[in-house]
PDB file of N, CA and C in Angstrom:
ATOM      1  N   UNK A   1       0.819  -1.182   0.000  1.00  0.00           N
ATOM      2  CA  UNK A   1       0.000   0.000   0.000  1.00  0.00           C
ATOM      3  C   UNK A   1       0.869   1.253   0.000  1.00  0.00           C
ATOM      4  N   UNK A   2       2.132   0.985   1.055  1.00  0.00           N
ATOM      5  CA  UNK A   2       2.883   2.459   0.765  1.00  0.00           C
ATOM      6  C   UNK A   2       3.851   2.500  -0.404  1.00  0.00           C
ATOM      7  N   UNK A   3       4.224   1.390  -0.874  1.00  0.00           N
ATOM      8  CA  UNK A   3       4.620   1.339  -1.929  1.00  0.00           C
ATOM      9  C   UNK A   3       4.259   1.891  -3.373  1.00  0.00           C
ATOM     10  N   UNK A   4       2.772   1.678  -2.996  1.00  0.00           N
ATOM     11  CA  UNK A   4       1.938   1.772  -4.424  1.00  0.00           C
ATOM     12  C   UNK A   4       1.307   3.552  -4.094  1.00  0.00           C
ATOM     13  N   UNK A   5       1.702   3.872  -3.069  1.00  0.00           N
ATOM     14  CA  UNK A   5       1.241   5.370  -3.028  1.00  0.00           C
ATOM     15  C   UNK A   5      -0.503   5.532  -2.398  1.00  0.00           C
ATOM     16  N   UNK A   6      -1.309   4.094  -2.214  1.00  0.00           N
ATOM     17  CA  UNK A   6      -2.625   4.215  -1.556  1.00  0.00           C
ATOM     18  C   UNK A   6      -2.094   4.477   0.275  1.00  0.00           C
ATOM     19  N   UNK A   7      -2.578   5.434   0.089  1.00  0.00           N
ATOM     20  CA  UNK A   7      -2.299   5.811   1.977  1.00  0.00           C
ATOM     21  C   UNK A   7      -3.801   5.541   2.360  1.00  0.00           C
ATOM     22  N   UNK A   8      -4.681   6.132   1.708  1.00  0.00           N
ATOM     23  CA  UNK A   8      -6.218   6.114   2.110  1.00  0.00           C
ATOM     24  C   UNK A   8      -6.269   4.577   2.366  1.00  0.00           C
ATOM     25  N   UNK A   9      -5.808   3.567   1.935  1.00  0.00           N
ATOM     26  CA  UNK A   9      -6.245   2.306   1.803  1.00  0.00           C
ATOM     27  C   UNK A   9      -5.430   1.473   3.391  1.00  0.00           C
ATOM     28  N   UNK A  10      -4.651   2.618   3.630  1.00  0.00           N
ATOM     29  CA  UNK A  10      -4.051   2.062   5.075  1.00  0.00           C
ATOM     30  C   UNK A  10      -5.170   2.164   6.441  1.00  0.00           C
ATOM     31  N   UNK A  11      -5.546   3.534   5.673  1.00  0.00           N
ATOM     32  CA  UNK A  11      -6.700   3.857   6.914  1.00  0.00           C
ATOM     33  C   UNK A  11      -7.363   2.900   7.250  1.00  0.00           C
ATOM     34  N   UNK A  12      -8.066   2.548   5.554  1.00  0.00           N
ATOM     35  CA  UNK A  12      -9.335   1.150   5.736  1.00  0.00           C
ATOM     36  C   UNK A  12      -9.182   0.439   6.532  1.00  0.00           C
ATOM     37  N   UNK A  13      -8.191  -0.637   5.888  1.00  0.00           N
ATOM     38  CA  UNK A  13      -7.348  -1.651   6.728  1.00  0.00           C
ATOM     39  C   UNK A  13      -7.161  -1.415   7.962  1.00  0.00           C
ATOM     40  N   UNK A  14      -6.461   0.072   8.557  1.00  0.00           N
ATOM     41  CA  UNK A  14      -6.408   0.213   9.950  1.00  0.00           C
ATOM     42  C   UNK A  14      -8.182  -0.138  10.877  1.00  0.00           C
ATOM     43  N   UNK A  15      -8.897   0.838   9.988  1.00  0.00           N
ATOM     44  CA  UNK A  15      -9.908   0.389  10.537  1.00  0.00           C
ATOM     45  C   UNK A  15     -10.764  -0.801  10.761  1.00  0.00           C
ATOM     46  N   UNK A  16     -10.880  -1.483   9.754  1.00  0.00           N
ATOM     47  CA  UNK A  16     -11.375  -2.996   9.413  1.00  0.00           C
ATOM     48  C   UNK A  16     -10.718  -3.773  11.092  1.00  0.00           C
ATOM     49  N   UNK A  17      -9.123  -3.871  11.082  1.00  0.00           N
ATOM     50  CA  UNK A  17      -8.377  -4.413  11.925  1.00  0.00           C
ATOM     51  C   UNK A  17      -9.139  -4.070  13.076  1.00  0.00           C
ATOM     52  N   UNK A  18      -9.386  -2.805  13.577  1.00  0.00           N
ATOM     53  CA  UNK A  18      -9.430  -1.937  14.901  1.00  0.00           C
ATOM     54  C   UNK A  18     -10.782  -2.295  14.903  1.00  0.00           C
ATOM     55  N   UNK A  19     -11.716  -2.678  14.069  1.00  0.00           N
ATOM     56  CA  UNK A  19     -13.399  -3.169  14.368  1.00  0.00           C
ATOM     57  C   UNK A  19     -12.876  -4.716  14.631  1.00  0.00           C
ATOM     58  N   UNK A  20     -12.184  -5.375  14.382  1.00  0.00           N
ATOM     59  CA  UNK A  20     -12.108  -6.652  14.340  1.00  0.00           C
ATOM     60  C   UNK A  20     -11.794  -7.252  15.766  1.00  0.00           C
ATOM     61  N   UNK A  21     -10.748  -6.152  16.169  1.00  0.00           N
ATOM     62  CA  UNK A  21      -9.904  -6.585  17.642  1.00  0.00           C
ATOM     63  C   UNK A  21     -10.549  -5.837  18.242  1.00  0.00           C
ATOM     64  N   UNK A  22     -11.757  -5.274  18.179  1.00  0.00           N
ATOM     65  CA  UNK A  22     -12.817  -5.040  19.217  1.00  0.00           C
ATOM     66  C   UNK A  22     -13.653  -5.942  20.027  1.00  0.00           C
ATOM     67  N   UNK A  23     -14.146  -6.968  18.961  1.00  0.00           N
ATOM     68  CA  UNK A  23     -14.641  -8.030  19.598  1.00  0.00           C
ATOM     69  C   UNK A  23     -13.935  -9.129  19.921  1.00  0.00           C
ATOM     70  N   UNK A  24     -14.367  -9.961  20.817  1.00  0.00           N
ATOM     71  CA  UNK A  24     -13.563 -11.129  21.141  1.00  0.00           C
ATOM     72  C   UNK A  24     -13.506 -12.133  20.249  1.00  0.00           C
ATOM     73  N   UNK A  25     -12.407 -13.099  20.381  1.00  0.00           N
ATOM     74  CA  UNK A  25     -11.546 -13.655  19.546  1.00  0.00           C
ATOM     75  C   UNK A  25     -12.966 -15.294  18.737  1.00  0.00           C
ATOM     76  N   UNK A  26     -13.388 -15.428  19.999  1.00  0.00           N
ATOM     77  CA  UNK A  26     -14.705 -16.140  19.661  1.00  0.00           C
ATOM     78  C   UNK A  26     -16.216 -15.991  19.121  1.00  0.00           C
ATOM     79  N   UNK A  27     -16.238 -14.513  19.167  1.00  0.00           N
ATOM     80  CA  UNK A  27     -17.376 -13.834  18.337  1.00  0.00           C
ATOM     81  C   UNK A  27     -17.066 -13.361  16.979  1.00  0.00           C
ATOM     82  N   UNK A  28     -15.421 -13.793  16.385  1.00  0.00           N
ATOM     83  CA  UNK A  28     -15.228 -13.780  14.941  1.00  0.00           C
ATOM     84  C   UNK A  28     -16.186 -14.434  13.841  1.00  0.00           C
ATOM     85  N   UNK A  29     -16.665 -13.803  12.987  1.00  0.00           N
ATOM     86  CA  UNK A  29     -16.861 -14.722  11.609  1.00  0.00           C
ATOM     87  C   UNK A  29     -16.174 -14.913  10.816  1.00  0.00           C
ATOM     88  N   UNK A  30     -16.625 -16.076   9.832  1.00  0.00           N
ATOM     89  CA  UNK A  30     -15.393 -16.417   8.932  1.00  0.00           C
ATOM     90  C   UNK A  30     -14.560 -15.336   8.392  1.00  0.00           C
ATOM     91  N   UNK A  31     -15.581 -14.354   7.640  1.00  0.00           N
ATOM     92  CA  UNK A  31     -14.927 -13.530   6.689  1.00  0.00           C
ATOM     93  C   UNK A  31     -13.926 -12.984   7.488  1.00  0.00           C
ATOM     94  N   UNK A  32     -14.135 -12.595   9.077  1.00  0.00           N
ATOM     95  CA  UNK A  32     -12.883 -11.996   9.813  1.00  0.00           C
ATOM     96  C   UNK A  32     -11.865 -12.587  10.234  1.00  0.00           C
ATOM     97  N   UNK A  33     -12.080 -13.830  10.658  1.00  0.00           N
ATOM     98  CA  UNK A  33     -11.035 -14.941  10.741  1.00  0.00           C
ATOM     99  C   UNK A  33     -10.139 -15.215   9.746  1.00  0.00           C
ATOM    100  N   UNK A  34     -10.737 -14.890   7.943  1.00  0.00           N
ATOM    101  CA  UNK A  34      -9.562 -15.017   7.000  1.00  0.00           C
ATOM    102  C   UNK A  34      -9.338 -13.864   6.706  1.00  0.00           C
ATOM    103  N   UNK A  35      -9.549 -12.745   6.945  1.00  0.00           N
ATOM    104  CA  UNK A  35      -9.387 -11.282   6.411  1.00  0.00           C
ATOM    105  C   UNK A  35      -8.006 -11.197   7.741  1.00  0.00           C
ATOM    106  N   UNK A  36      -8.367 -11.516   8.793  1.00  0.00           N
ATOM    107  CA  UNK A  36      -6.599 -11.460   9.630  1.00  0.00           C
ATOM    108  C   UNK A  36      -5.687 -12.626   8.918  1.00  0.00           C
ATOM    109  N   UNK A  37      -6.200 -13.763   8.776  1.00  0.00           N
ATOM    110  CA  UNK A  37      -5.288 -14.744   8.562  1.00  0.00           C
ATOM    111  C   UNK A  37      -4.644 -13.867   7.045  1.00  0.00           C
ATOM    112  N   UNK A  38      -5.110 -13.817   6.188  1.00  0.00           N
ATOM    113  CA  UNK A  38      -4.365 -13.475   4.862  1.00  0.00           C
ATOM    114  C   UNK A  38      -4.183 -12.335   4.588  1.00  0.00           C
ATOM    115  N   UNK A  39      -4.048 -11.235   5.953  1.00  0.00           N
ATOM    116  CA  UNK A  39      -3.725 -10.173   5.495  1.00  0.00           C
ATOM    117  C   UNK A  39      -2.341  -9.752   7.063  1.00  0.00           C
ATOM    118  N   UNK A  40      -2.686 -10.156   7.970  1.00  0.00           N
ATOM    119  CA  UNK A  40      -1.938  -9.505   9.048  1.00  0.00           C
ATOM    120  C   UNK A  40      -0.944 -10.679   8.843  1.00  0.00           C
ATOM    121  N   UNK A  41       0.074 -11.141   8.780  1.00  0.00           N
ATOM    122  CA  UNK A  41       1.280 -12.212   8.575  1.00  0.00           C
ATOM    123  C   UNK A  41       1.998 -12.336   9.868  1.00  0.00           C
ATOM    124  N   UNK A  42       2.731 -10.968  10.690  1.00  0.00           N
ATOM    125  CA  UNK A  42       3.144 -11.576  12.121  1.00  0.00           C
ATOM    126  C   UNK A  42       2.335 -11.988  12.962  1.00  0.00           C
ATOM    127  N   UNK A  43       2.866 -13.369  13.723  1.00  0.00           N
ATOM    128  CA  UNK A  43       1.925 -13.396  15.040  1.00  0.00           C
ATOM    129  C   UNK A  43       1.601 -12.683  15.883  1.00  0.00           C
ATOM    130  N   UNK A  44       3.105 -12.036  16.070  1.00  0.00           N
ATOM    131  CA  UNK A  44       2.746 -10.737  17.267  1.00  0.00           C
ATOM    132  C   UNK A  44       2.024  -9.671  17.170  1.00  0.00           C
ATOM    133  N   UNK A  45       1.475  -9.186  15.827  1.00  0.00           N
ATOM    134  CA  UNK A  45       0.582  -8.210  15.828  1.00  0.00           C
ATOM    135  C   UNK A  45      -0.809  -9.053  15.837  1.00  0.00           C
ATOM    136  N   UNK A  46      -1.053 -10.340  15.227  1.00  0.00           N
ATOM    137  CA  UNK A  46      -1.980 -11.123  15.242  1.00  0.00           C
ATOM    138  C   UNK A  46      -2.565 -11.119  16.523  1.00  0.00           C
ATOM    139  N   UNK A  47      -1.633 -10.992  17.480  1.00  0.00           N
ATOM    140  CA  UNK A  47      -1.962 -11.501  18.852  1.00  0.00           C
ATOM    141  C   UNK A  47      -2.600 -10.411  19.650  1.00  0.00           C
ATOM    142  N   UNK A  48      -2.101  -8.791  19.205  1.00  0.00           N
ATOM    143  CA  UNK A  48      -2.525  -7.497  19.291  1.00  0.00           C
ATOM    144  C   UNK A  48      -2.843  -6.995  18.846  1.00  0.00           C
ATOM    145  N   UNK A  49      -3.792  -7.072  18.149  1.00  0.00           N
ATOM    146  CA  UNK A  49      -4.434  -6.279  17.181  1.00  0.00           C
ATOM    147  C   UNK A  49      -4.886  -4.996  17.297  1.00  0.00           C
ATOM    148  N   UNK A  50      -5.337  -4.932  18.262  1.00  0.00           N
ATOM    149  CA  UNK A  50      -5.767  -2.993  19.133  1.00  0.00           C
ATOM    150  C   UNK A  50      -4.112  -2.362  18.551  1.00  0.00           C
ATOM    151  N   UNK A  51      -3.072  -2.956  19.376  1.00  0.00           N
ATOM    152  CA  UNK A  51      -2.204  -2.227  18.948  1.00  0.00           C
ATOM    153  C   UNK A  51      -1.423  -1.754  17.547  1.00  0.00           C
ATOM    154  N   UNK A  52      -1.665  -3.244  16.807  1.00  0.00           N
ATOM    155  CA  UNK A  52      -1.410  -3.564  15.223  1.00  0.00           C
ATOM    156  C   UNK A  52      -2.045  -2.265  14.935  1.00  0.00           C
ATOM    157  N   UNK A  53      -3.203  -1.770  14.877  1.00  0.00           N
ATOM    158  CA  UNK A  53      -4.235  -0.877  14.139  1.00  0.00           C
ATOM    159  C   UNK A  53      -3.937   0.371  14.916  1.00  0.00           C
ATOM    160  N   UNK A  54      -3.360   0.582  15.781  1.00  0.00           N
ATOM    161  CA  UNK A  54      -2.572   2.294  16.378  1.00  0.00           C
ATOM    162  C   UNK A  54      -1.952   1.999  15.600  1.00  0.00           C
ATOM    163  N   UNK A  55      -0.464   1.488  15.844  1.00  0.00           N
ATOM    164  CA  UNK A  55       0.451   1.813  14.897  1.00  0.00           C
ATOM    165  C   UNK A  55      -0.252   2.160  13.236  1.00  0.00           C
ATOM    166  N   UNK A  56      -0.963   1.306  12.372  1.00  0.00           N
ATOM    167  CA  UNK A  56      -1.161   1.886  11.167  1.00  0.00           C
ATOM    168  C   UNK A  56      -2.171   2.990  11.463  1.00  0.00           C
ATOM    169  N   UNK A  57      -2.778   3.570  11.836  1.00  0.00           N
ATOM    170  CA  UNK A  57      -3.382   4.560  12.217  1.00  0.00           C
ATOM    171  C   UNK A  57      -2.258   5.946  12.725  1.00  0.00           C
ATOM    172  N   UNK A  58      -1.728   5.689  13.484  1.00  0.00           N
ATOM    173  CA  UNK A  58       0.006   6.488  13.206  1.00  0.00           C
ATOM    174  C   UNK A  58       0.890   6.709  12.267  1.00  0.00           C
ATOM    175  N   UNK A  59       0.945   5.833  11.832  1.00  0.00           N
ATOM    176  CA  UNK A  59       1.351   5.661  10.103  1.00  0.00           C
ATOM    177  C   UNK A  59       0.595   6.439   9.197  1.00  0.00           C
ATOM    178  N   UNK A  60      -0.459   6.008   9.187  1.00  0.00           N
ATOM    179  CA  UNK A  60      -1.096   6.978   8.149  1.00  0.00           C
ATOM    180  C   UNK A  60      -1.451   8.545   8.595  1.00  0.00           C
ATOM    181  N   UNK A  61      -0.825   8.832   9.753  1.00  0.00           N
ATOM    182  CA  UNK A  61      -1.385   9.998  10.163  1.00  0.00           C
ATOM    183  C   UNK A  61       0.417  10.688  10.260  1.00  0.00           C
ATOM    184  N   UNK A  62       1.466  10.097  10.180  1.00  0.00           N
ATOM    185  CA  UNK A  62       2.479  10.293   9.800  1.00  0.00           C
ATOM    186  C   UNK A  62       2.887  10.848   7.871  1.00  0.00           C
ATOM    187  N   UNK A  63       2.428   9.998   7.694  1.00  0.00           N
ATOM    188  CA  UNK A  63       2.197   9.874   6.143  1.00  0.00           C
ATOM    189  C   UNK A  63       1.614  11.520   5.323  1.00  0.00           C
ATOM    190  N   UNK A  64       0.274  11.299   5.846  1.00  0.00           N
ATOM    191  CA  UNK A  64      -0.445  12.812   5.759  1.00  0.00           C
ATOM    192  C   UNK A  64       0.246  13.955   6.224  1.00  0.00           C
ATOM    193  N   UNK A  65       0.483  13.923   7.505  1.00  0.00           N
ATOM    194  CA  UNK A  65       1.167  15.095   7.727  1.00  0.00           C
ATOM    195  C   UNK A  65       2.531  15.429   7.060  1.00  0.00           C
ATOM    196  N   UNK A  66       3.349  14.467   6.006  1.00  0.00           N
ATOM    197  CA  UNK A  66       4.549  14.744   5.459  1.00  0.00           C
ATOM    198  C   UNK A  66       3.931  15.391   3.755  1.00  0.00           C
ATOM    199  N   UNK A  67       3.183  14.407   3.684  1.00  0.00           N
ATOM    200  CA  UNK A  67       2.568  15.347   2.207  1.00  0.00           C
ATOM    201  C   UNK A  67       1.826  17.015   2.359  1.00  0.00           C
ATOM    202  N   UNK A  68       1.388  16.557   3.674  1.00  0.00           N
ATOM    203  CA  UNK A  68       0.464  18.222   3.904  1.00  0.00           C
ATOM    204  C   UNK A  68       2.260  19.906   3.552  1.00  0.00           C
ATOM    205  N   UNK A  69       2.921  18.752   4.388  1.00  0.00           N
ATOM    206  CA  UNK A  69       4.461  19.861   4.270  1.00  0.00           C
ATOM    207  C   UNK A  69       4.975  20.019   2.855  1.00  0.00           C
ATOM    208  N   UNK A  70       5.085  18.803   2.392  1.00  0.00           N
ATOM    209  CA  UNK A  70       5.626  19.564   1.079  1.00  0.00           C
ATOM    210  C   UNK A  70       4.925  19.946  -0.128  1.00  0.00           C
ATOM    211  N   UNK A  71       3.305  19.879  -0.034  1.00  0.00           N
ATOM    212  CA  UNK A  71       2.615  20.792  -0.850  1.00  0.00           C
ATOM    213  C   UNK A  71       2.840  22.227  -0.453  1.00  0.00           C
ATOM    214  N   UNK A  72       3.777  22.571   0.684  1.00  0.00           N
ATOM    215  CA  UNK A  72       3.856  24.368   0.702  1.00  0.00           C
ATOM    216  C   UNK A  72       5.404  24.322   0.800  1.00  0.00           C
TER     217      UNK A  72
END
C-alpha cells in the first residue's frame, strides 16, 4: 500500500483491523477470521491487534502530515 502510493487504503485496513480486535476472539466470523489470517502475517501483531491498528493509524497519520508539508 505504501509502496503503491494508496495511503487512504491504510486507513481502511487500519480500521477494518481496529473493528475486528474489538470483539472477542470467539465472536469472529469467517470472513474476519480469513481477512486477519491473509492479510496480518506476524503473530505478534496477530496476537494485538488494538495495537497492530494504532500503529497503522500512526502511520497513516504520519504519512499525511509529510505530504500536507511539502505541498507548501
Amino acid at each position: 500500500m505504501i509502496l503503491d502510493g494508496k495511503f487512504n487504503e491504510i486507513l481502511k485496513f487500519s480500521e477494518r483491523v481496529f473493528r475486528i480486535a474489538l470483539k472477542p476472539n470467539n465472536e469472529w466470523g469467517k470472513n474476519e477470521n480469513e481477512f486477519i489470517n491473509e492479510n496480518v502475517k506476524l503473530e505478534g501483531n496477530k496476537n494485538n491487534l488494538t495495537s497492530f491498528s494504532q500503529n497503522l493509524f500512526k502511520l497513516y497519520a504520519l504519512i499525511e502530515e509529510e505530504i500536507k508539508k511539502r505541498r507548501f
